[in-house]
N, C-alpha and C. Protein backbone atom coordinates (compact mmCIF):
# COMPACT_ATOMS: atom_id res chain seq x y z
N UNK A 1 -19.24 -12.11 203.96
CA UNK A 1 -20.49 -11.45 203.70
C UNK A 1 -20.25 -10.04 203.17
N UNK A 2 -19.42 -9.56 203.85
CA UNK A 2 -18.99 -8.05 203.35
C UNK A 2 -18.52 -7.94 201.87
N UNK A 3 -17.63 -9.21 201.54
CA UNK A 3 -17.54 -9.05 200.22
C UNK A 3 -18.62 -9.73 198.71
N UNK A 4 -19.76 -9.82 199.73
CA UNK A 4 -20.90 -10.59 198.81
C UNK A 4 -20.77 -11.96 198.10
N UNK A 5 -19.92 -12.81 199.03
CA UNK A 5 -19.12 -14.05 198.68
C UNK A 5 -20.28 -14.74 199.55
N UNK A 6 -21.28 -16.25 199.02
CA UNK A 6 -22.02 -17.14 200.01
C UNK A 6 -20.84 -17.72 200.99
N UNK A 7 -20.95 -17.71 202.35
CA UNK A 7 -20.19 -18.23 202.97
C UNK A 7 -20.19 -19.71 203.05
N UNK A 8 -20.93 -20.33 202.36
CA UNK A 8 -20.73 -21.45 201.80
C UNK A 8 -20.37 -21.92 200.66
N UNK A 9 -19.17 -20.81 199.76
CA UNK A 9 -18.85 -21.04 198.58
C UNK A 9 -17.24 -21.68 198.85
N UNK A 10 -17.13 -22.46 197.84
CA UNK A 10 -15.90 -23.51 198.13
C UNK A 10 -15.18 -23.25 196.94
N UNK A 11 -14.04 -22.51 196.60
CA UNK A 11 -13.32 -22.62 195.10
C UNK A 11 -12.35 -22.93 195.25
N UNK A 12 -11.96 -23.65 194.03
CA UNK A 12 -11.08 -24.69 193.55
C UNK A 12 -10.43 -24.11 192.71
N UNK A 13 -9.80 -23.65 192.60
CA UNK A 13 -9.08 -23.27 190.95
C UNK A 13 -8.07 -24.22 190.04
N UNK A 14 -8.32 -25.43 191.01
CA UNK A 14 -7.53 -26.81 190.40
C UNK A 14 -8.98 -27.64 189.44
N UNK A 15 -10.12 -27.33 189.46
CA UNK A 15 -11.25 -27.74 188.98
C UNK A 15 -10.95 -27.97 187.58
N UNK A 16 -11.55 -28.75 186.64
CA UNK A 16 -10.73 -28.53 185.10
C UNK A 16 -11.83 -27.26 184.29
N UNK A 17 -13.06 -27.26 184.66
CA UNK A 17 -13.60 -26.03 184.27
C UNK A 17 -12.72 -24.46 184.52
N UNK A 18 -12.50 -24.53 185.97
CA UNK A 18 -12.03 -23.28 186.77
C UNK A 18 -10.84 -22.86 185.85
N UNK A 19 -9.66 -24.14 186.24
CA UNK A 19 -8.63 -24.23 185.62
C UNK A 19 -8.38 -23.71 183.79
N UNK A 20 -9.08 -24.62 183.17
CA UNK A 20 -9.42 -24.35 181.99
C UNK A 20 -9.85 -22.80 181.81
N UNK A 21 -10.86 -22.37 182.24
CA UNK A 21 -10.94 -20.84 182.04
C UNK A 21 -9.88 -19.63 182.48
N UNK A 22 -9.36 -20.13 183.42
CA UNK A 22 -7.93 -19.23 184.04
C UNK A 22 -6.50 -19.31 183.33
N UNK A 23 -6.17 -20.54 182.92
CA UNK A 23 -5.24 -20.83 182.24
C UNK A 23 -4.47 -20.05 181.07
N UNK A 24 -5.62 -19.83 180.10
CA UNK A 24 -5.00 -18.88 178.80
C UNK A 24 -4.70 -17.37 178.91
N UNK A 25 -4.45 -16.82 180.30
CA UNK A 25 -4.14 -15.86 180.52
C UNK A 25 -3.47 -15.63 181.63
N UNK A 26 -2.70 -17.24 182.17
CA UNK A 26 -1.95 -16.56 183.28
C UNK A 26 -0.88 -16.20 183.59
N UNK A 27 -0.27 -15.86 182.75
CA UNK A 27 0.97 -15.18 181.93
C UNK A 27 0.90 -13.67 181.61
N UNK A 28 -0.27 -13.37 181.46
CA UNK A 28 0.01 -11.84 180.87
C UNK A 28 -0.78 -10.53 182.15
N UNK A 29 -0.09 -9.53 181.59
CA UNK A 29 0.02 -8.87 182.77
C UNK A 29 -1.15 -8.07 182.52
N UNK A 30 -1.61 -7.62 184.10
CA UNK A 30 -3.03 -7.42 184.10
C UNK A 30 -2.42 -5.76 184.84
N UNK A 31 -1.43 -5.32 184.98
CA UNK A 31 -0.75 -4.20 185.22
C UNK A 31 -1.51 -2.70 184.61
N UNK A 32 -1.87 -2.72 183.57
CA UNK A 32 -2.39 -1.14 183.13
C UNK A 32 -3.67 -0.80 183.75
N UNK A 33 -4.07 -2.19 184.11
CA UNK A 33 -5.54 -2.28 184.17
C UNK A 33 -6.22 -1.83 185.78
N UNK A 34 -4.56 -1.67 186.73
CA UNK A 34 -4.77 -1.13 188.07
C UNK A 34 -4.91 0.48 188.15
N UNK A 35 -4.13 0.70 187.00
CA UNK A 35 -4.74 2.69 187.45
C UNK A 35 -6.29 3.04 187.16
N UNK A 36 -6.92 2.20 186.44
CA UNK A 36 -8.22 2.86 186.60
C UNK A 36 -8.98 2.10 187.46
N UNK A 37 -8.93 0.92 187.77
CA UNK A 37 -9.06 0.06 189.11
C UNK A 37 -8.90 0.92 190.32
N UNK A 38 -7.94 1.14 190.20
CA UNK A 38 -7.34 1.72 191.80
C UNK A 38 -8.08 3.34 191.90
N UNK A 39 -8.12 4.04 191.09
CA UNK A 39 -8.39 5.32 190.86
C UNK A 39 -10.12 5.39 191.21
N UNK A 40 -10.27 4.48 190.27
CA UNK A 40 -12.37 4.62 190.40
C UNK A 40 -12.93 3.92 191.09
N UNK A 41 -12.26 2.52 191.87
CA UNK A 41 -13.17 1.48 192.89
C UNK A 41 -12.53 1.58 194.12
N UNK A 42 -13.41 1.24 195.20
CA UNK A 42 -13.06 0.71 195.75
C UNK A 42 -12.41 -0.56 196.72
N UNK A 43 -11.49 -0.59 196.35
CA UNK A 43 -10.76 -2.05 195.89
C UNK A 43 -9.78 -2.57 197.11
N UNK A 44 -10.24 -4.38 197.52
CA UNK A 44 -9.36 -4.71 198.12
C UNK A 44 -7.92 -5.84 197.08
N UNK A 45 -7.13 -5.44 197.82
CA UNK A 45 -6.36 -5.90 197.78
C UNK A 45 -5.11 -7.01 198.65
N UNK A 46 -5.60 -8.46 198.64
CA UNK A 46 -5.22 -9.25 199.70
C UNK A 46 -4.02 -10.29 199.20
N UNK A 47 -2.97 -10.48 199.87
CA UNK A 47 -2.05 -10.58 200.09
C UNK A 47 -1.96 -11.90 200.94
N UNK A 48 -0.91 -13.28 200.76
CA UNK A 48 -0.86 -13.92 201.88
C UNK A 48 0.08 -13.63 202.48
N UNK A 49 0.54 -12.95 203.22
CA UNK A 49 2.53 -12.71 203.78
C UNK A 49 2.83 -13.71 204.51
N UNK A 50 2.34 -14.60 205.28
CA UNK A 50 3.05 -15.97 205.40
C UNK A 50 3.18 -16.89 204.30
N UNK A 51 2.79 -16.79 203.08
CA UNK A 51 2.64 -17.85 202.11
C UNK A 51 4.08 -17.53 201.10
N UNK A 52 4.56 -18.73 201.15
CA UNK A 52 6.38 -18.53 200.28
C UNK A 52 5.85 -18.23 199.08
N UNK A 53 4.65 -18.91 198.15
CA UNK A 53 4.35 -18.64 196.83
C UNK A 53 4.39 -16.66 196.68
N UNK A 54 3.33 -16.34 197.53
CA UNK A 54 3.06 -14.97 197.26
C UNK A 54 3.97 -13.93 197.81
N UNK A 55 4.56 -13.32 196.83
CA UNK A 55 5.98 -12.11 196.68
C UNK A 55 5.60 -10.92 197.36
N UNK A 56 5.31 -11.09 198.58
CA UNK A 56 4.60 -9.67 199.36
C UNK A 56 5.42 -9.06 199.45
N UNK A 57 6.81 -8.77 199.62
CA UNK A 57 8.13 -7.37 199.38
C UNK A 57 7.73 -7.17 197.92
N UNK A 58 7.48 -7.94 196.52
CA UNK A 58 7.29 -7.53 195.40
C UNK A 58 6.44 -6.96 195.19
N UNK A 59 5.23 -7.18 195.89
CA UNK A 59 3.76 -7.00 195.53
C UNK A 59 3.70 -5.76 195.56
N UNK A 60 4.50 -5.07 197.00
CA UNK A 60 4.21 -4.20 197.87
C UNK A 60 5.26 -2.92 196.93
N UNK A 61 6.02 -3.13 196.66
CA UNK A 61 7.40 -2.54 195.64
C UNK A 61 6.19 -2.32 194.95
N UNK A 62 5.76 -3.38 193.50
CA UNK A 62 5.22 -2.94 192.29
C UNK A 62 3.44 -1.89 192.82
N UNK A 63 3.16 -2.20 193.65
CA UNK A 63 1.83 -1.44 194.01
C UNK A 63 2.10 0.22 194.14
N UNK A 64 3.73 0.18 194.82
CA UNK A 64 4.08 1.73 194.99
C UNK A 64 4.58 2.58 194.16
N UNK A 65 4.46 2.07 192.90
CA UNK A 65 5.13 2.21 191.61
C UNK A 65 4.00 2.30 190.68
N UNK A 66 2.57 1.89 190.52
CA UNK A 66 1.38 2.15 190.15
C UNK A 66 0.87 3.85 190.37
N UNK A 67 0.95 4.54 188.94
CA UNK A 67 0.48 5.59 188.78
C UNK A 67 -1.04 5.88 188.99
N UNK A 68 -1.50 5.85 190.18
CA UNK A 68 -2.54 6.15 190.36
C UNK A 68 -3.04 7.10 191.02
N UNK A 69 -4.75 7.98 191.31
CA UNK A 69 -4.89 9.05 191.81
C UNK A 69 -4.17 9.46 193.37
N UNK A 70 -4.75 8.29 194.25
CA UNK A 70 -4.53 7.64 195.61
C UNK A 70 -3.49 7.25 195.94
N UNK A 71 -2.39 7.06 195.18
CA UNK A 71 -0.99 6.25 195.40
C UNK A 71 -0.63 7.32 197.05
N UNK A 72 -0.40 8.31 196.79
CA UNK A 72 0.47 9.10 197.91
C UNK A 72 -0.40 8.54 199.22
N UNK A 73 -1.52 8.82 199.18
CA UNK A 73 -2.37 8.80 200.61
C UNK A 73 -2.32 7.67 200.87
N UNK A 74 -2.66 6.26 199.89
CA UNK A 74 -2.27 5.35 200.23
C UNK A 74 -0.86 4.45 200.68
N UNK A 75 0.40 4.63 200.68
CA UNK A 75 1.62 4.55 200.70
C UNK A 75 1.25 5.50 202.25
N UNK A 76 0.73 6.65 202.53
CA UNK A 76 0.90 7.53 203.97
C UNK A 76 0.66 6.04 204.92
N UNK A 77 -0.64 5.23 204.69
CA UNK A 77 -1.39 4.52 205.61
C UNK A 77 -0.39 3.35 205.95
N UNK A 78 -1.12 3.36 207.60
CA UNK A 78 -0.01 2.22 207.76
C UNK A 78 -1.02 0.56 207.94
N UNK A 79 0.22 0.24 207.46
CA UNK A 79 -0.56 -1.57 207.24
C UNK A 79 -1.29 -2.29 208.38
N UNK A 80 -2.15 -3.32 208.10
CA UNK A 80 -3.17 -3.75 209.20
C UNK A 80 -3.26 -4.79 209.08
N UNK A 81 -3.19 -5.59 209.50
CA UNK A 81 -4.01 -7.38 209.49
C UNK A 81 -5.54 -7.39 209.20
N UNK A 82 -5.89 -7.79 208.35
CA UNK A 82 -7.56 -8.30 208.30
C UNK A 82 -7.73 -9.19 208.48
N UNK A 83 -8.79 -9.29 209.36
CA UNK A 83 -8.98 -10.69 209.93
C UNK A 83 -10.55 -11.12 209.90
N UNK A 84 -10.67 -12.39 209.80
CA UNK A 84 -12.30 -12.56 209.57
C UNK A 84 -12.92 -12.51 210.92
N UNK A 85 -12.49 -12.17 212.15
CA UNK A 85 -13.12 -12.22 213.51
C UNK A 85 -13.64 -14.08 213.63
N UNK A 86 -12.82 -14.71 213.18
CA UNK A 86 -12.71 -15.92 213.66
C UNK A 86 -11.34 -16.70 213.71
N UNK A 87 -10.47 -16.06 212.38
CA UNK A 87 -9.39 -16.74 212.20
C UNK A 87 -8.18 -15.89 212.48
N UNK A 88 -7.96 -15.85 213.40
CA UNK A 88 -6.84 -15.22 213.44
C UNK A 88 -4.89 -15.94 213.16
């Protein structure tokens, strides 16, 4: 709810619509596009760290390496679990 998602929304990104629209760009890097992201929104950024696919030592490396306004203060904070208050 907090993130204005129906909690009855179900996505697939294996769908051939979904798929099809994601596809021709999932190769190229969406990298420049975090300093003014990071700088002007307020932005989450979620991570699976139990999941082998997702490179959370990489993620976490290339995020601290992003020239942005916030980098220092953010890098100060220390990390947290978010949790939906059901799933822990």
């Amino acid at each position: 709810q907090q993130l204005n998602v129906p909690l009855n929304y179900t996505f697939n990104s294996q769908q051939p619509k979904v798929s099809g629209a994601l596809n021709p760009d999932v190769c190229k890097s969406v990298a420049p596009l975090f300093i003014d992201l990071l700088s002007n929104y307020k932005t989450l950024i979620y991570q699976g760290t139990l999941d082998m696919i997702c490179n959370a030592a990489g993620n976490d490396l290339w995020l601290s390496q992003v020239n942005w306004s916030g980098n220092e203060e953010f890098q100060q904070q220390t990390k947290q679990n978010w949790m939906d208050g059901v799933n822990v």
